[in-house]
Protein backbone atom coordinates (compact mmCIF):
# COMPACT_ATOMS: atom_id res chain seq x y z
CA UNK A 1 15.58 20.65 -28.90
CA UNK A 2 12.29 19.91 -27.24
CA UNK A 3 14.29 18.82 -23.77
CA UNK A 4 17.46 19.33 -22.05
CA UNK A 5 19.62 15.67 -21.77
CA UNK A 6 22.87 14.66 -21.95
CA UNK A 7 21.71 12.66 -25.22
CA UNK A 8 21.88 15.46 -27.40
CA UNK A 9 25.21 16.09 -27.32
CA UNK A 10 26.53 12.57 -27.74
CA UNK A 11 29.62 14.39 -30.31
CA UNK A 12 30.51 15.97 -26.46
CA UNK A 13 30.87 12.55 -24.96
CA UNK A 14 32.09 10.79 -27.52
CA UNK A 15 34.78 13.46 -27.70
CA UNK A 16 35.41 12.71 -24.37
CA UNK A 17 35.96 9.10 -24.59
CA UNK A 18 32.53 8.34 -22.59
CA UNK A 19 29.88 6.47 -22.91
CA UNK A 20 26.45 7.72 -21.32
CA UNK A 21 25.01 3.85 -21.14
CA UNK A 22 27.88 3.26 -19.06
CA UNK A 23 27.91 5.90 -16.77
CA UNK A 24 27.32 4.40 -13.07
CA UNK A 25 24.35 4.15 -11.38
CA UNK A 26 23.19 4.27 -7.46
CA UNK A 27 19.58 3.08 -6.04
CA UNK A 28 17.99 2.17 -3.66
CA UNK A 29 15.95 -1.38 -4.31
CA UNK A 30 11.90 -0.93 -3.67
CA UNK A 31 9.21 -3.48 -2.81
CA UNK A 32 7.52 -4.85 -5.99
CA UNK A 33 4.37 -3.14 -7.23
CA UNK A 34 2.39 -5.83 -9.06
CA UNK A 35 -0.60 -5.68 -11.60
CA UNK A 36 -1.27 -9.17 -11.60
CA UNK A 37 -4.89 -9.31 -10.34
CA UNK A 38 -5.44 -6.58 -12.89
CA UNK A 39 -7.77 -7.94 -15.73
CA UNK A 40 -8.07 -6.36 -19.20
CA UNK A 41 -11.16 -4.79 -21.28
CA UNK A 42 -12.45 -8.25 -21.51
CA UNK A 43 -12.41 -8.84 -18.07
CA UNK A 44 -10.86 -12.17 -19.09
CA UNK A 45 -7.17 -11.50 -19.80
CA UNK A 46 -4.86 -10.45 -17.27
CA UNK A 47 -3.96 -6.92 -18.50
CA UNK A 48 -0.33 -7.77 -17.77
CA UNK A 49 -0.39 -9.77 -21.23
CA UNK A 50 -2.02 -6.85 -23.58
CA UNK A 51 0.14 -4.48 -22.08
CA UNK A 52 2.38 -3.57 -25.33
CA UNK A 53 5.57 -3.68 -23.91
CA UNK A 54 9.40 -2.73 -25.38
CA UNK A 55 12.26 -4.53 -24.64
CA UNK A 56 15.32 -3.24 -26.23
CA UNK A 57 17.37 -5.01 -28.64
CA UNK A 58 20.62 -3.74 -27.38
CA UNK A 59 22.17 -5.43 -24.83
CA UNK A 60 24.52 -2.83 -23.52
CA UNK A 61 20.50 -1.39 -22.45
CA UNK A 62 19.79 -4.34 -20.74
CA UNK A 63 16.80 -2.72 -17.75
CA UNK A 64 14.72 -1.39 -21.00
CA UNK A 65 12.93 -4.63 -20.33
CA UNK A 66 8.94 -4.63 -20.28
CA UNK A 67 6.79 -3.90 -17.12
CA UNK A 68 10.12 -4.51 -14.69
CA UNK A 69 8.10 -2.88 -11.19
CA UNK A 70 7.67 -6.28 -10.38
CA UNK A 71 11.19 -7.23 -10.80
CA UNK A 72 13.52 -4.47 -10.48
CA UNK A 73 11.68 -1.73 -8.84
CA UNK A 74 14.32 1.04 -7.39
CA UNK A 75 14.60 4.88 -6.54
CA UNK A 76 18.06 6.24 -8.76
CA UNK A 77 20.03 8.33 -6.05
CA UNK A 78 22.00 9.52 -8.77
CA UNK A 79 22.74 8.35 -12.38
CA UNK A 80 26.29 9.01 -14.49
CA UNK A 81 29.03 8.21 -12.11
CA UNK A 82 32.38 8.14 -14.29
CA UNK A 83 32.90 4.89 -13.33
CA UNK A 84 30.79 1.56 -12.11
CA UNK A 85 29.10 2.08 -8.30
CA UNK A 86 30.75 -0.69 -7.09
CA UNK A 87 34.51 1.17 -7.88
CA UNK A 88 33.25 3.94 -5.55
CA UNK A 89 31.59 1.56 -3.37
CA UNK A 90 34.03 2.67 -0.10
CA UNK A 91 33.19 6.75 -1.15
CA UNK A 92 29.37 5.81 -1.38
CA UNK A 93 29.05 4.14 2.12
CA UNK A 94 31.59 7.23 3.78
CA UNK A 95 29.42 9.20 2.09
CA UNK A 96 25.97 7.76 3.30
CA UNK A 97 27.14 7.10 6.41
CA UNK A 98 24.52 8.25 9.21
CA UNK A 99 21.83 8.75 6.12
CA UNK A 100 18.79 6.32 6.02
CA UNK A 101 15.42 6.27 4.27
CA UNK A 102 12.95 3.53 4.73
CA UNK A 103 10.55 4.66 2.69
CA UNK A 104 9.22 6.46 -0.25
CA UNK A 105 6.04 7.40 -1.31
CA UNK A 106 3.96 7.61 -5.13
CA UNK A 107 3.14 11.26 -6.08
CA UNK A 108 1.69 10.21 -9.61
CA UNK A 109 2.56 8.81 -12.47
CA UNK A 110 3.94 9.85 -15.70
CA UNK A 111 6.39 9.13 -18.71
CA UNK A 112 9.54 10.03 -20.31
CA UNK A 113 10.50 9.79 -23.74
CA UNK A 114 13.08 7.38 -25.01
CA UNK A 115 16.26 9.31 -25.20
CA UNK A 116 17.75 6.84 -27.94
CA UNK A 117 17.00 8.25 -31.43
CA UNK A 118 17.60 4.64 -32.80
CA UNK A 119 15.04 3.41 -30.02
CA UNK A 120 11.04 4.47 -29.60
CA UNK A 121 9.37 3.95 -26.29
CA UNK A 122 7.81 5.30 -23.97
CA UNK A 123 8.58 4.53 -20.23
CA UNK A 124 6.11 4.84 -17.48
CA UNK A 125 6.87 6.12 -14.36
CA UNK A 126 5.88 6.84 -10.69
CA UNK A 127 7.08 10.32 -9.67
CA UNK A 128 7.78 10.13 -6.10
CA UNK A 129 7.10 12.55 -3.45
CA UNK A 130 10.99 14.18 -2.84
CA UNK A 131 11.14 14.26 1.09
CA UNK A 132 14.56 16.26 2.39
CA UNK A 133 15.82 12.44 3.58
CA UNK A 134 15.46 11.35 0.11
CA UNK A 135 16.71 15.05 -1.62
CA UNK A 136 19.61 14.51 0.76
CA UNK A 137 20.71 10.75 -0.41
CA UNK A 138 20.83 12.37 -3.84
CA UNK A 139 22.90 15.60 -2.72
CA UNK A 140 25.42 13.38 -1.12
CA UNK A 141 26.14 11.35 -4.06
CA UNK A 142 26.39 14.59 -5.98
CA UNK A 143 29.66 15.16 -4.12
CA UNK A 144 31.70 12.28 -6.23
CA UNK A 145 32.76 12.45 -9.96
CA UNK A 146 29.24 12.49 -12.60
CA UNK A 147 27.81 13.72 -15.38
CA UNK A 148 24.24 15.06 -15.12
CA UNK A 149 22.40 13.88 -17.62
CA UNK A 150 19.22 15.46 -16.84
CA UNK A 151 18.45 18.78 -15.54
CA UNK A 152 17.47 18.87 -11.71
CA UNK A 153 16.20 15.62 -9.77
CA UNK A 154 13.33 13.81 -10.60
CA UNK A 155 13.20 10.70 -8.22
CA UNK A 156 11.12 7.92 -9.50
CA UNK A 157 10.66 4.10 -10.32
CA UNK A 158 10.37 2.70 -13.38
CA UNK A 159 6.93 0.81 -14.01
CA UNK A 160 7.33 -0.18 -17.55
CA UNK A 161 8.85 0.82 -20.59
CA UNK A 162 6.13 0.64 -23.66
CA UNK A 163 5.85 0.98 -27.28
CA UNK A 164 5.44 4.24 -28.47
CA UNK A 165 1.24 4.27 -28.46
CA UNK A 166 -0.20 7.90 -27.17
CA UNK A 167 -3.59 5.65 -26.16
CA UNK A 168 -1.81 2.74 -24.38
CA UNK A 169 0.23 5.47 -22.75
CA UNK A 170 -2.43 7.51 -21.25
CA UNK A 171 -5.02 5.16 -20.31
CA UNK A 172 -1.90 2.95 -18.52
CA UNK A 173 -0.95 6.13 -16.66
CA UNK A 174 -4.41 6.62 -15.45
CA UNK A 175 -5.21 3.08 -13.99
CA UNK A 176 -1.79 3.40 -12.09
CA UNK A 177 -3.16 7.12 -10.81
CA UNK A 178 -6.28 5.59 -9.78
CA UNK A 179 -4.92 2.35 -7.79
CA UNK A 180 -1.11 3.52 -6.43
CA UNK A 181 -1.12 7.40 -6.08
CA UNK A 182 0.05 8.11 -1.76
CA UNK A 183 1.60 3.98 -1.94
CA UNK A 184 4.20 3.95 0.67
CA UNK A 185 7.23 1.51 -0.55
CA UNK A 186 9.47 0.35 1.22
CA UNK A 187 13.19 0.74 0.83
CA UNK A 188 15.98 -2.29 0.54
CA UNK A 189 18.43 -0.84 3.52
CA UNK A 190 21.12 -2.16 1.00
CA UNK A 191 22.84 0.13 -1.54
CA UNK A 192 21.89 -1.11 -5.11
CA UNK A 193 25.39 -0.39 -6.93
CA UNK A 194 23.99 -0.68 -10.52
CA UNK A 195 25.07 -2.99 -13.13
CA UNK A 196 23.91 -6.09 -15.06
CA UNK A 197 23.07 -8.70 -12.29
């Protein structure tokens, strides 16, 4: 086992009658980040369109969908509720209440591996700096019914999710350093309650 997740032990889960793509979900939306004046080796083609992306075949993983920071950019608060956000929507906003965070900012960039056997990608990240206003958003959600399914808390947003290509991967990564490292986004004041829109 080359990392601790929740994946590994899908006999657990199953044996418990749950399903870990269903878990519930909790963000906070962000501002877009957009590549679109970004042109590629040939300095002809937007780099947007050589970009290999992955967009997964199963539906019941419907946000493994291409480069989606322009679309659906977000900060998780906390991932694998037992049920939908919006069935604990009254606990989330008792919970939050008197918390606020209007911003977050880009530490650097990195990946995660796909953690679907059946499923190879990578997806692209940006790590963001955890601030105690943002570390605190997380603890409070911590207080109602989940399964962590990943050790610790490792706020980000999702910038793409790619097909498995170590060279794609790594020269992606370091374009994003190089332009969005220290961005400030800004937060949605809205709670983002998961879920297919």
């Amino acid at each position: 086992m080359t990392e601790l997740k929740a994946h590994n032990f899908q006999e657990v889960y199953q044996a418990l009658g749950l399903n870990l793509n269903t878990l519930g979900c909790i963000m906070l939306d962000l501002e877009p980040i957009k590549i679109d004046g970004w042109l590629g080796q040939d300095g002809i083609t937007p780099y947007s369109y050589t970009l290999p992306t992955h967009v997964s075949p199963n539906k019941e993983r419907f946000w493994i969908n291409g480069y989606v920071a322009d679309r659906t950019p977000h900060v998780t608060l906390l991932y694998g509720l037992l049920q939908t956000g919006k069935n604990y929507q009254w606990h989330i906003q008792h919970i939050l209440l008197g918390w606020k965070l209007d911003s977050v900012e880009i530490d650097h960039f990195g990946y995660f591996q796909s953690p679907y056997q059946d499923e190879e990608y990578y997806c692209i990240v940006g790590h963001l700096k955890i601030t105690p206003e943002l570390q605190e958003g997380h603890d409070r959600l911590c207080m109602l019914p989940h399964i962590k399914t990943f050790p610790g808390y490792k706020a980000h947003v999702t910038i793409a999710y790619i097909k498995k290509d170590d060279q794609w991967r790594d020269a992606f990564i370091e374009d994003l350093n190089r332009e969005f490292v220290g961005k400030q986004l800004k937060v949605s004041p809205t709670i983002n309650y998961g879920g297919k829109n």
